[in-house]
PDB file of N, CA and C in Angstrom:
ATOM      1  N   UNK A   1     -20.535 -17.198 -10.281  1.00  0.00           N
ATOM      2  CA  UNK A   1     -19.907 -17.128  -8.988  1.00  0.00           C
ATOM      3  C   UNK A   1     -20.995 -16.980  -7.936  1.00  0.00           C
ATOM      4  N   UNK A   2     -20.888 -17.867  -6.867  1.00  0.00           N
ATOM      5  CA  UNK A   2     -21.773 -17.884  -5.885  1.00  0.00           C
ATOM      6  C   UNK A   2     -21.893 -16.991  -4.618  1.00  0.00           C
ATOM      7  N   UNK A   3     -20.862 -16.895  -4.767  1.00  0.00           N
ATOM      8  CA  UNK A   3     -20.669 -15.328  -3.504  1.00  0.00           C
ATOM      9  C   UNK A   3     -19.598 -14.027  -3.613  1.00  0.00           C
ATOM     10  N   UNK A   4     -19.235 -13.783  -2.835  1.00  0.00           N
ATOM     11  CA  UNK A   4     -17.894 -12.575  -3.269  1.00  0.00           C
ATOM     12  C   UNK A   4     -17.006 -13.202  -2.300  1.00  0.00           C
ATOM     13  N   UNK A   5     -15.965 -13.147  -2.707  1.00  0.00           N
ATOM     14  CA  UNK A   5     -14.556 -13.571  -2.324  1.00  0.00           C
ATOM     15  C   UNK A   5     -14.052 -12.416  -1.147  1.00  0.00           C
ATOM     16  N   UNK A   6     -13.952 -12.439  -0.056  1.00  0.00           N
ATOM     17  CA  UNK A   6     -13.437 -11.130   0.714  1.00  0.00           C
ATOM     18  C   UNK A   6     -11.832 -11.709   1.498  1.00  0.00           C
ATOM     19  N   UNK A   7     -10.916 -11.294   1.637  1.00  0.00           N
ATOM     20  CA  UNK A   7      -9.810 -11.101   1.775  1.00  0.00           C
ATOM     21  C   UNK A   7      -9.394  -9.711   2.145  1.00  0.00           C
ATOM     22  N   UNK A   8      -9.342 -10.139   3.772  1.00  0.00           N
ATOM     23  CA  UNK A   8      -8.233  -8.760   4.103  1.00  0.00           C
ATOM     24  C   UNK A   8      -6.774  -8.063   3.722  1.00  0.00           C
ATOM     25  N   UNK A   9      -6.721  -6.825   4.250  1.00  0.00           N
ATOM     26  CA  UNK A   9      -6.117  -6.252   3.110  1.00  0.00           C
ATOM     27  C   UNK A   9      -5.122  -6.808   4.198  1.00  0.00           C
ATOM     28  N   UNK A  10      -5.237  -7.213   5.529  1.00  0.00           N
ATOM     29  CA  UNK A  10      -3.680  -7.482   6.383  1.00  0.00           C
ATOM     30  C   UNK A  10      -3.670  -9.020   6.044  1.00  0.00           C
ATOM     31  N   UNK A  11      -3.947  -9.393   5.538  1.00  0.00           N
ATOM     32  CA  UNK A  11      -3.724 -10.902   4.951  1.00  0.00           C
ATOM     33  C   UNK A  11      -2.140 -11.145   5.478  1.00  0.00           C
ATOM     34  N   UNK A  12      -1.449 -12.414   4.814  1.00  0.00           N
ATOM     35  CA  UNK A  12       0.031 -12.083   5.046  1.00  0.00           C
ATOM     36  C   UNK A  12       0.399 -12.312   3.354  1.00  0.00           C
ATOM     37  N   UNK A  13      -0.265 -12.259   2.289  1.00  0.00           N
ATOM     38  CA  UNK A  13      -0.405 -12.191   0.902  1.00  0.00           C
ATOM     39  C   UNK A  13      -0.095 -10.465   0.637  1.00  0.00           C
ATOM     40  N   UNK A  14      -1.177  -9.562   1.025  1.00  0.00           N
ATOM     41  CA  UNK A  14      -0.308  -8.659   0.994  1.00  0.00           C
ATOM     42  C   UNK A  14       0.297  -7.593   1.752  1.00  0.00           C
ATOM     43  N   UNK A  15       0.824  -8.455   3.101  1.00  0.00           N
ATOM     44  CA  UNK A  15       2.127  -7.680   3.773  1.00  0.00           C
ATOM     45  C   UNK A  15       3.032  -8.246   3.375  1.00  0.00           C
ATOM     46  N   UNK A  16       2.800  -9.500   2.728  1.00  0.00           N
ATOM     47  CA  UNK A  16       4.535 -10.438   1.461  1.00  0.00           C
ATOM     48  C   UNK A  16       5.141  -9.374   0.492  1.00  0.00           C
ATOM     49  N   UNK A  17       3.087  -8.645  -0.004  1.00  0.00           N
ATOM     50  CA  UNK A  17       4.046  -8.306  -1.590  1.00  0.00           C
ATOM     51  C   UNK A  17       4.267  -6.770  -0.831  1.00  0.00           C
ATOM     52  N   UNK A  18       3.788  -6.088  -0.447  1.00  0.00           N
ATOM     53  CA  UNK A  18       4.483  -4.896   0.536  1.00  0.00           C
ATOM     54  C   UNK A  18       5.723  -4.848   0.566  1.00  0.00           C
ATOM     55  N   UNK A  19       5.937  -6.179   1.641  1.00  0.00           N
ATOM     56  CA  UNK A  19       7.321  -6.330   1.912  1.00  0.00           C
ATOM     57  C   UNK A  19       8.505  -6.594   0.787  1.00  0.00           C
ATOM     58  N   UNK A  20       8.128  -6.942  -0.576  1.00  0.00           N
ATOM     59  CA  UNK A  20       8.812  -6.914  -1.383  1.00  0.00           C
ATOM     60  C   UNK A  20       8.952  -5.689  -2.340  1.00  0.00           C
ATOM     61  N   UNK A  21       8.251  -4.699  -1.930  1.00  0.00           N
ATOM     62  CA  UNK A  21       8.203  -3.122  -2.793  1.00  0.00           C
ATOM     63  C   UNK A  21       9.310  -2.950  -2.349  1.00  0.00           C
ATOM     64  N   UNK A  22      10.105  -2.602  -0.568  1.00  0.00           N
ATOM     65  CA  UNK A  22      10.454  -2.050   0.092  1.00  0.00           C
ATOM     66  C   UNK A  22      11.220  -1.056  -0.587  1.00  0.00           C
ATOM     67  N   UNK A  23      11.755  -0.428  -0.896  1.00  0.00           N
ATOM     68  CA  UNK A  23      13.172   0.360  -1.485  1.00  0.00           C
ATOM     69  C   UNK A  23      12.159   0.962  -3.342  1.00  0.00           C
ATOM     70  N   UNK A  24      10.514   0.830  -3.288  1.00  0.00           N
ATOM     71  CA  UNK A  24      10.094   0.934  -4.463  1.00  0.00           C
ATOM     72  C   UNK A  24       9.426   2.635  -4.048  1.00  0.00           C
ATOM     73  N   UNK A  25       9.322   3.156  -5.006  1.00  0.00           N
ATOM     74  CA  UNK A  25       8.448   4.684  -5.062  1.00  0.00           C
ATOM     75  C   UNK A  25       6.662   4.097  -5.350  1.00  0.00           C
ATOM     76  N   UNK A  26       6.137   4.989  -3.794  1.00  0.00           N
ATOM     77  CA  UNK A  26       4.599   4.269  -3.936  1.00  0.00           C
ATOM     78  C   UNK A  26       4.089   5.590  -3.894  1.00  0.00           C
ATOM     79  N   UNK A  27       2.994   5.448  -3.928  1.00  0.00           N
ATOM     80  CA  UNK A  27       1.678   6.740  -4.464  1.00  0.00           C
ATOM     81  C   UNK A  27       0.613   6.448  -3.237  1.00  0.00           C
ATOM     82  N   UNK A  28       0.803   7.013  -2.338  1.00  0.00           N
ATOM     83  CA  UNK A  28      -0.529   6.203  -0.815  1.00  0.00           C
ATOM     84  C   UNK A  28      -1.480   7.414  -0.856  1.00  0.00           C
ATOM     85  N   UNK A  29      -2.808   7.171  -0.874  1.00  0.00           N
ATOM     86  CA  UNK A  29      -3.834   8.208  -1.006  1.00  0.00           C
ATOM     87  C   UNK A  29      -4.886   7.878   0.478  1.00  0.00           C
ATOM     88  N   UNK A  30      -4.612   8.551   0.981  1.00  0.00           N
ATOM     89  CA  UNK A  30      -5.570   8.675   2.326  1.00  0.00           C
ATOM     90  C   UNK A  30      -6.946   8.834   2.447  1.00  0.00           C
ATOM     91  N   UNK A  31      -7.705   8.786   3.743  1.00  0.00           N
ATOM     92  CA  UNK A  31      -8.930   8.756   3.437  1.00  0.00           C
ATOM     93  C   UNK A  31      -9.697  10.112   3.664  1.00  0.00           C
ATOM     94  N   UNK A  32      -8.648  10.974   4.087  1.00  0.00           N
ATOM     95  CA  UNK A  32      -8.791  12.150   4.286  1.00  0.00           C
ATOM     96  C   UNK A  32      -8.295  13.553   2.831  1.00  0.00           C
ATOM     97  N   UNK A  33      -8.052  12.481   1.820  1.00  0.00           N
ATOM     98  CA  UNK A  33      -8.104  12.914   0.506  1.00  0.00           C
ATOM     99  C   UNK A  33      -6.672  13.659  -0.054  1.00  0.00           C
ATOM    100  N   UNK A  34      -5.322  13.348   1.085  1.00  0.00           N
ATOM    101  CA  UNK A  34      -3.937  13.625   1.348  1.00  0.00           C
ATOM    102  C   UNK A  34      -3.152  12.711  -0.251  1.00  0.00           C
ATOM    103  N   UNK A  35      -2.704  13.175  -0.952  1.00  0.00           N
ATOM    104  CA  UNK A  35      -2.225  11.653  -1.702  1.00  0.00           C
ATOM    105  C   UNK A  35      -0.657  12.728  -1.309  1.00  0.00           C
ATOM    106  N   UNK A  36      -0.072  11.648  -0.800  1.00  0.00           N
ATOM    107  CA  UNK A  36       1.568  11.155  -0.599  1.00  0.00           C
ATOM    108  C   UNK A  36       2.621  10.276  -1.627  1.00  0.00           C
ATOM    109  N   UNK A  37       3.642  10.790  -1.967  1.00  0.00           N
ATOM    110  CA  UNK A  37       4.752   9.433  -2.467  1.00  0.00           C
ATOM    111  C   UNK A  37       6.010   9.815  -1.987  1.00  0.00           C
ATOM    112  N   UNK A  38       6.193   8.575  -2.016  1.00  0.00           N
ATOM    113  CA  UNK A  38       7.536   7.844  -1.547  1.00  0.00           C
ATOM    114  C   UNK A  38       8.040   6.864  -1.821  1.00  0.00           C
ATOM    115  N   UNK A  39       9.232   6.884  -1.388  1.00  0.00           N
ATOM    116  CA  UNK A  39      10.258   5.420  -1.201  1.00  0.00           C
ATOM    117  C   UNK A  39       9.558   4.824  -0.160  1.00  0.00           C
ATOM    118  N   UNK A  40       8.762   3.257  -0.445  1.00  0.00           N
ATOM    119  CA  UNK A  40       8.565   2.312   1.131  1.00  0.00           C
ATOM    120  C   UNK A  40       9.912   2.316   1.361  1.00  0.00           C
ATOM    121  N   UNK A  41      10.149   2.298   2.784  1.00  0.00           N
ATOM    122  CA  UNK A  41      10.650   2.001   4.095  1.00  0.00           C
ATOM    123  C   UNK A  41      10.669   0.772   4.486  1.00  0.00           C
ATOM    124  N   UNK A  42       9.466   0.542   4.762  1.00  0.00           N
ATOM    125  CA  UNK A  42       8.892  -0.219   5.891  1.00  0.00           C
ATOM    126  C   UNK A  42       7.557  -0.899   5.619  1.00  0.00           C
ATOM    127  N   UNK A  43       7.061  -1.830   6.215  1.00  0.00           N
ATOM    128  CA  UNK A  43       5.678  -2.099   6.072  1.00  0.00           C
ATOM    129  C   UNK A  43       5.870  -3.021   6.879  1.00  0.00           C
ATOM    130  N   UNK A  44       4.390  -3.375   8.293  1.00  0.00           N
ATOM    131  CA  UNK A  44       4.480  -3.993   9.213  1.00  0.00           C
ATOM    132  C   UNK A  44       2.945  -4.731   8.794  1.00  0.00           C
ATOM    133  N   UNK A  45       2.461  -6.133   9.997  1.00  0.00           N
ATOM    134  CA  UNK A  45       1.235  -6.721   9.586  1.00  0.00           C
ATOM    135  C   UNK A  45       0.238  -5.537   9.607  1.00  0.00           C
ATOM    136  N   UNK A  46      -0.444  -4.938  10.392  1.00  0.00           N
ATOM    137  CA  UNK A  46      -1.278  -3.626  10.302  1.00  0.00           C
ATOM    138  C   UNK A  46      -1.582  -2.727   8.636  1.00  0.00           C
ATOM    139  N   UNK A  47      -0.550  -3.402   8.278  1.00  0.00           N
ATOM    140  CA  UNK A  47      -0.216  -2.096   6.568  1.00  0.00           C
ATOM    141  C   UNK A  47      -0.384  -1.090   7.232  1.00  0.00           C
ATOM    142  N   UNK A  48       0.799  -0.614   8.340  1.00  0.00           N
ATOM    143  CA  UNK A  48       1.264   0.553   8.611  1.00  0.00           C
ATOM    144  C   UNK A  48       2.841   0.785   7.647  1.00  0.00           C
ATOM    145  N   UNK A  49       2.673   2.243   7.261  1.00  0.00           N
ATOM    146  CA  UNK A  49       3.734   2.175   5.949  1.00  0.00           C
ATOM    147  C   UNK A  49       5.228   3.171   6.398  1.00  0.00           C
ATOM    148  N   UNK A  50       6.165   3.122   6.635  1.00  0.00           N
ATOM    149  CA  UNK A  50       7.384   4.207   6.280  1.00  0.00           C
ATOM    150  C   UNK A  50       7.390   4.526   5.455  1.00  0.00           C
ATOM    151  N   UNK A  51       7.493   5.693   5.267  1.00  0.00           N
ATOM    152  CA  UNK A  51       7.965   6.195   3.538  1.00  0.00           C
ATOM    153  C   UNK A  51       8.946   7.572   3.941  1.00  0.00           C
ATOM    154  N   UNK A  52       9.864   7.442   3.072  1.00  0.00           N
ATOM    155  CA  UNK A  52      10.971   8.622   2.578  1.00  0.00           C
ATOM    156  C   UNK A  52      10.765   9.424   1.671  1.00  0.00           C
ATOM    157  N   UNK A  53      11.701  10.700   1.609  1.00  0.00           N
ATOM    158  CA  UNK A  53      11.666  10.921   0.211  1.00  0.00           C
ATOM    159  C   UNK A  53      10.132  11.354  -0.388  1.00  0.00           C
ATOM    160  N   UNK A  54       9.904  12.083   0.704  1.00  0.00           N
ATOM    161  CA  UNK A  54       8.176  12.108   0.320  1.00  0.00           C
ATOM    162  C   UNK A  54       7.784  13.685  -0.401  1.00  0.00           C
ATOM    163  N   UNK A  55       6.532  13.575  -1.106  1.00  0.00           N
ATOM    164  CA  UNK A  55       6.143  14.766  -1.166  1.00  0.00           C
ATOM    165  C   UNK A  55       4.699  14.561  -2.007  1.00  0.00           C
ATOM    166  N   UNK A  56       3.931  15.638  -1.464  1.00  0.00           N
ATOM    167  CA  UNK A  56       2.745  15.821  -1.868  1.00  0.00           C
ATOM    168  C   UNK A  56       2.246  16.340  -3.428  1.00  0.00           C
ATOM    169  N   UNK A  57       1.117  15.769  -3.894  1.00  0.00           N
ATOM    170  CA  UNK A  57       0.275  15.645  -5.053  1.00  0.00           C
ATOM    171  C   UNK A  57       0.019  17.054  -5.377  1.00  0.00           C
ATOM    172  N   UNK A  58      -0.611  17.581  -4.221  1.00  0.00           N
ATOM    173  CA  UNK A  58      -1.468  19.031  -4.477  1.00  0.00           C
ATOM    174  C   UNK A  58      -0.659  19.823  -3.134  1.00  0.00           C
ATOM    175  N   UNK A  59      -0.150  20.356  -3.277  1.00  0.00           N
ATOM    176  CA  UNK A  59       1.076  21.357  -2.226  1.00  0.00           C
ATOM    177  C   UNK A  59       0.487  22.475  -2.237  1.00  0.00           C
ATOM    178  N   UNK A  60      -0.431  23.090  -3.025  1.00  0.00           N
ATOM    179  CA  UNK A  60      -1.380  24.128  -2.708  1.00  0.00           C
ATOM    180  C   UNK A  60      -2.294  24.205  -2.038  1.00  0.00           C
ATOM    181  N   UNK A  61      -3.055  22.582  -1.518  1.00  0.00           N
ATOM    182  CA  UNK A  61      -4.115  22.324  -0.231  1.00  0.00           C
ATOM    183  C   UNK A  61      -3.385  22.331   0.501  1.00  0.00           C
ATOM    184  N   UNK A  62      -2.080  21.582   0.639  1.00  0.00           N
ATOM    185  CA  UNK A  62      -1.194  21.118   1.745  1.00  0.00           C
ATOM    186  C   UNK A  62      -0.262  21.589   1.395  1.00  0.00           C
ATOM    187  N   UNK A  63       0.068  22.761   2.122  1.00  0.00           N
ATOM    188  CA  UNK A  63       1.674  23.525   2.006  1.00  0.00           C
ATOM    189  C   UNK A  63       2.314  23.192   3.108  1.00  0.00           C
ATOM    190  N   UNK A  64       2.119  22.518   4.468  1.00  0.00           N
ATOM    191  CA  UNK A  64       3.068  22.200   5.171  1.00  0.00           C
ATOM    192  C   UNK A  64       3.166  20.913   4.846  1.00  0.00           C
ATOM    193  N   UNK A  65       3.278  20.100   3.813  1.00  0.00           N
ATOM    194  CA  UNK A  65       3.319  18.557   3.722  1.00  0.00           C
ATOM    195  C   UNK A  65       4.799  19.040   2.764  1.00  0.00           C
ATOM    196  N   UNK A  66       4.900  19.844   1.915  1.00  0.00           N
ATOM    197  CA  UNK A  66       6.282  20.463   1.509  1.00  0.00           C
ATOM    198  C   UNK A  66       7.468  20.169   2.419  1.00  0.00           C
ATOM    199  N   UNK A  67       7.422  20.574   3.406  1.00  0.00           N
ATOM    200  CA  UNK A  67       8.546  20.036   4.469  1.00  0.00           C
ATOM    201  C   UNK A  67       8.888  18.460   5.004  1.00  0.00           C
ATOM    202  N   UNK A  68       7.432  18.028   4.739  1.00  0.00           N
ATOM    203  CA  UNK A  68       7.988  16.720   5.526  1.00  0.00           C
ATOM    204  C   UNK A  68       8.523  15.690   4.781  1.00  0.00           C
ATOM    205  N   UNK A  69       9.224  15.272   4.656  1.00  0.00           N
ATOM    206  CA  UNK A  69      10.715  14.525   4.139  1.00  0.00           C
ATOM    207  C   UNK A  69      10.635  12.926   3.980  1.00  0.00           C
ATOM    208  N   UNK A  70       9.762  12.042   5.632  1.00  0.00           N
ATOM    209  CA  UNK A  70       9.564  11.468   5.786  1.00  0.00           C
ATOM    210  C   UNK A  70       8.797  11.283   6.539  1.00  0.00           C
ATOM    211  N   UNK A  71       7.508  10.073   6.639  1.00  0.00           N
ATOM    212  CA  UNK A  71       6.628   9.839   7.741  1.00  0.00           C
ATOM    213  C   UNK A  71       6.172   8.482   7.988  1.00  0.00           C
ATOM    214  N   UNK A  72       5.159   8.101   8.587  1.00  0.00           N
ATOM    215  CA  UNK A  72       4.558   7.113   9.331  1.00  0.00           C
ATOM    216  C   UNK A  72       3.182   7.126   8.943  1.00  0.00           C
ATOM    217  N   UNK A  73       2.912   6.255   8.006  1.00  0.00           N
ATOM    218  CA  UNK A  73       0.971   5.678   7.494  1.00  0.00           C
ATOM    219  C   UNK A  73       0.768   5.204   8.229  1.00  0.00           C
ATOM    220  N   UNK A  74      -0.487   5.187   9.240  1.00  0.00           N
ATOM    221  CA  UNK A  74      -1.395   4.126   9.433  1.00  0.00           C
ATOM    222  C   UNK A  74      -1.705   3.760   8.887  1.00  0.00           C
ATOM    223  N   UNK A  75      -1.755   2.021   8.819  1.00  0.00           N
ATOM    224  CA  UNK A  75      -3.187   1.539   7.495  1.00  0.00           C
ATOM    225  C   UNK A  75      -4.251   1.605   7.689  1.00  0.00           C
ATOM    226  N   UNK A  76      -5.257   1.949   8.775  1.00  0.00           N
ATOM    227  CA  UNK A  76      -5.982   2.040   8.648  1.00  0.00           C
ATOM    228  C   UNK A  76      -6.388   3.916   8.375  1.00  0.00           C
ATOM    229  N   UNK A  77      -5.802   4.661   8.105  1.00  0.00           N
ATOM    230  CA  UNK A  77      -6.281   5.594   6.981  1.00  0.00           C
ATOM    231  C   UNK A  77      -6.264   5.962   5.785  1.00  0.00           C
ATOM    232  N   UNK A  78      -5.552   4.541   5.145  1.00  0.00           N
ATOM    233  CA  UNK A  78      -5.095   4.196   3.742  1.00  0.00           C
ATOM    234  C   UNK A  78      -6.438   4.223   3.296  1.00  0.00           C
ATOM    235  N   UNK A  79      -6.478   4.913   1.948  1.00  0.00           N
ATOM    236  CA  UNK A  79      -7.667   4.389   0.900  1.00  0.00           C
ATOM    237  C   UNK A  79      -6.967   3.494  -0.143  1.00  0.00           C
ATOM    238  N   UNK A  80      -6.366   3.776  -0.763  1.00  0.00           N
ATOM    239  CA  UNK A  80      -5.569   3.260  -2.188  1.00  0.00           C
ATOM    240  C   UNK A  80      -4.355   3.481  -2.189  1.00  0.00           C
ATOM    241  N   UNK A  81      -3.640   2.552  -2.369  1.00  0.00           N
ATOM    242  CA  UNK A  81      -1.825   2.352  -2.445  1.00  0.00           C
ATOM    243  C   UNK A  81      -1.826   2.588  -4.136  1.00  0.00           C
ATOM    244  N   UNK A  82      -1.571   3.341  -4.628  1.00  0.00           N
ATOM    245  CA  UNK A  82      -1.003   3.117  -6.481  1.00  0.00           C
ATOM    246  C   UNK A  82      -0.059   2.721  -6.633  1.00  0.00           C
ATOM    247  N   UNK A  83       0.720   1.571  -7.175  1.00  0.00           N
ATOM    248  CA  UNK A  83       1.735   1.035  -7.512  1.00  0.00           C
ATOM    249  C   UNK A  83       2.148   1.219  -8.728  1.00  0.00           C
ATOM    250  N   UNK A  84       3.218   1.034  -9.284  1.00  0.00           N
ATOM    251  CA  UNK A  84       3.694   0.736 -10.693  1.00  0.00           C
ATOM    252  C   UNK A  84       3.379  -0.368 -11.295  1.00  0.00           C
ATOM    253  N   UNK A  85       2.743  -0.928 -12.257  1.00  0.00           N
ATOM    254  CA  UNK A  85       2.551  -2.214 -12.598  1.00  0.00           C
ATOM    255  C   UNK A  85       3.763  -3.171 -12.860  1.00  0.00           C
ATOM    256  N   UNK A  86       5.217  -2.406 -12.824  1.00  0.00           N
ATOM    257  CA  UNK A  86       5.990  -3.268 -13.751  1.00  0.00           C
ATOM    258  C   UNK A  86       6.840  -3.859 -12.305  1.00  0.00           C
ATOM    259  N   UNK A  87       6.046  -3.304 -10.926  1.00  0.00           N
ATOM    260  CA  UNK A  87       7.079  -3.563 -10.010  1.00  0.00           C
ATOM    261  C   UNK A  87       6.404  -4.651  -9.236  1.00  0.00           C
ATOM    262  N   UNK A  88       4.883  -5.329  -9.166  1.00  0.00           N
ATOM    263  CA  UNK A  88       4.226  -6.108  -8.870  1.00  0.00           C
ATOM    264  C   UNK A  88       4.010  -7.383 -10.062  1.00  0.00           C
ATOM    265  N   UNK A  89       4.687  -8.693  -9.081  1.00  0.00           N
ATOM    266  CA  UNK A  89       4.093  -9.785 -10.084  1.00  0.00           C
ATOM    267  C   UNK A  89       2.854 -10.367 -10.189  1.00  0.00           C
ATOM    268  N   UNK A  90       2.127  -9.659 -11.190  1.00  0.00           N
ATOM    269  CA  UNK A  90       0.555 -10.210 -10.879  1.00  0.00           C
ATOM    270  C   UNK A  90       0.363 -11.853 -10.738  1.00  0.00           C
ATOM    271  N   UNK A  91       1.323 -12.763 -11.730  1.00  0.00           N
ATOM    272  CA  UNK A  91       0.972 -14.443 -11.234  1.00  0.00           C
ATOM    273  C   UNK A  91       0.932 -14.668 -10.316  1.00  0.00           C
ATOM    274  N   UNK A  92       2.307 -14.425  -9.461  1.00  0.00           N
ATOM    275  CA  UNK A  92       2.095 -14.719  -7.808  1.00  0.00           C
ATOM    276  C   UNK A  92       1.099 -14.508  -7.504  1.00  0.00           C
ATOM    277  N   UNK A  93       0.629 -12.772  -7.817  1.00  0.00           N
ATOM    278  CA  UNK A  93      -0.212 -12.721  -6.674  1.00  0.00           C
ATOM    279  C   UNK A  93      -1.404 -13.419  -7.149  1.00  0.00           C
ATOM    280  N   UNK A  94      -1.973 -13.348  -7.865  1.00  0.00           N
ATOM    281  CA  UNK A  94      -3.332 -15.026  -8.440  1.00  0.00           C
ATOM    282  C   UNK A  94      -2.775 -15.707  -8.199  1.00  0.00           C
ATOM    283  N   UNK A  95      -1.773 -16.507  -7.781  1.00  0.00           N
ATOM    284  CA  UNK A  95      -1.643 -18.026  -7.251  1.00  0.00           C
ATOM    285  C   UNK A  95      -2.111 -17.649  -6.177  1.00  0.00           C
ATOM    286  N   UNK A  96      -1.606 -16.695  -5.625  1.00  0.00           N
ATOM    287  CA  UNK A  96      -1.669 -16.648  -3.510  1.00  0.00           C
ATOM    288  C   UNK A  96      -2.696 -16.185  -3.519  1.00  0.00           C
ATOM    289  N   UNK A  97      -3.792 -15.379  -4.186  1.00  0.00           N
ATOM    290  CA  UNK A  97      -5.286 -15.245  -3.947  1.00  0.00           C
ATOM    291  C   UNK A  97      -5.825 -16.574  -4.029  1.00  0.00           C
ATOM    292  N   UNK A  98      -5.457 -17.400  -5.065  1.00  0.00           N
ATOM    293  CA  UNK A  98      -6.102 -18.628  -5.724  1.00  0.00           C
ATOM    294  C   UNK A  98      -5.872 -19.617  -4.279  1.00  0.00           C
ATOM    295  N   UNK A  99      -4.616 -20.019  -3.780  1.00  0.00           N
ATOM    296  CA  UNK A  99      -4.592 -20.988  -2.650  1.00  0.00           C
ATOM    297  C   UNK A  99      -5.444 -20.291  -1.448  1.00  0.00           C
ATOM    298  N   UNK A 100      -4.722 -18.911  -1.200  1.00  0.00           N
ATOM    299  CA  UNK A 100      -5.706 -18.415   0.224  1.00  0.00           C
ATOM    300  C   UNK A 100      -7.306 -18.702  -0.309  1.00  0.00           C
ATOM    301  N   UNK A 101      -7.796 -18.523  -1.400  1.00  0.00           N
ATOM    302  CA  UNK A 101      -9.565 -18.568  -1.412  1.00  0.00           C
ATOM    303  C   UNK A 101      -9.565 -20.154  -1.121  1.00  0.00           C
ATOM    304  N   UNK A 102      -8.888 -20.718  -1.609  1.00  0.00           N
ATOM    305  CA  UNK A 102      -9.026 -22.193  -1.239  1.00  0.00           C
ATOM    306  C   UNK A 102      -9.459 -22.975  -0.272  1.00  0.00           C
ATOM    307  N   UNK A 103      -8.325 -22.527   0.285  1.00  0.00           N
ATOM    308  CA  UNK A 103      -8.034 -22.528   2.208  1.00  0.00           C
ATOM    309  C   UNK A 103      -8.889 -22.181   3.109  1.00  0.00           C
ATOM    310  N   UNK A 104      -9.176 -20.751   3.292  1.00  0.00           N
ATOM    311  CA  UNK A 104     -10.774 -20.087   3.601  1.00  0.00           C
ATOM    312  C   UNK A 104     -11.867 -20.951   3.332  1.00  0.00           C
ATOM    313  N   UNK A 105     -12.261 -21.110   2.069  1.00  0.00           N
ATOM    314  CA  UNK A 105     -13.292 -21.894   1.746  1.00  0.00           C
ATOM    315  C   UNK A 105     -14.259 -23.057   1.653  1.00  0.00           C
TER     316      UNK A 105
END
């Protein structure tokens, strides 16, 4: 391979597959070292996220994150989204990496 492949994370590849979690339980880990889950909500081009139904990893760093129920991600303080594997179709998404590198290229 001759170079590295770079692809943003606001692509519209994956605000598609985002948008198809919606109603899925996600795992969002911040860059401020917060990990959150929830029900997506929402997801806009930005990968700014809604989530419900929320609650925190470690409630002993963060005891007021106990209360909050529901909130509002920026994406840009996202580090890592953890998904379920069985709820993402990996072919799609290698086809739609495979045409977008195409395209770009």
């Amino acid at each position: 391979m001759k170079g590295k492949i770079k692809m943003a994370l606001n692509s519209p590849i994956f605000v598609s597959m985002f948008s198809q979690l919606i109603g899925q339980e996600i795992t969002v880990e911040l860059k401020n070292d917060l990990t959150i889950r929830g029900i997506l909500q929402g997801v806009d081009q930005y990968l700014n996220l809604k989530l419900t139904n929320t609650s925190t990893l470690d409630t002993s760093r963060y005891p007021h994150m106990e209360y909050v129920k529901s909130c509002f991600v920026r994406g840009s303080v996202v580090r890592y989204i953890h998904l379920d594997p069985k709820t993402v179709d990996l072919a799609k998404m290698e086809d739609a990496t495979r045409r977008a590198t195409r395209i770009s290229a």
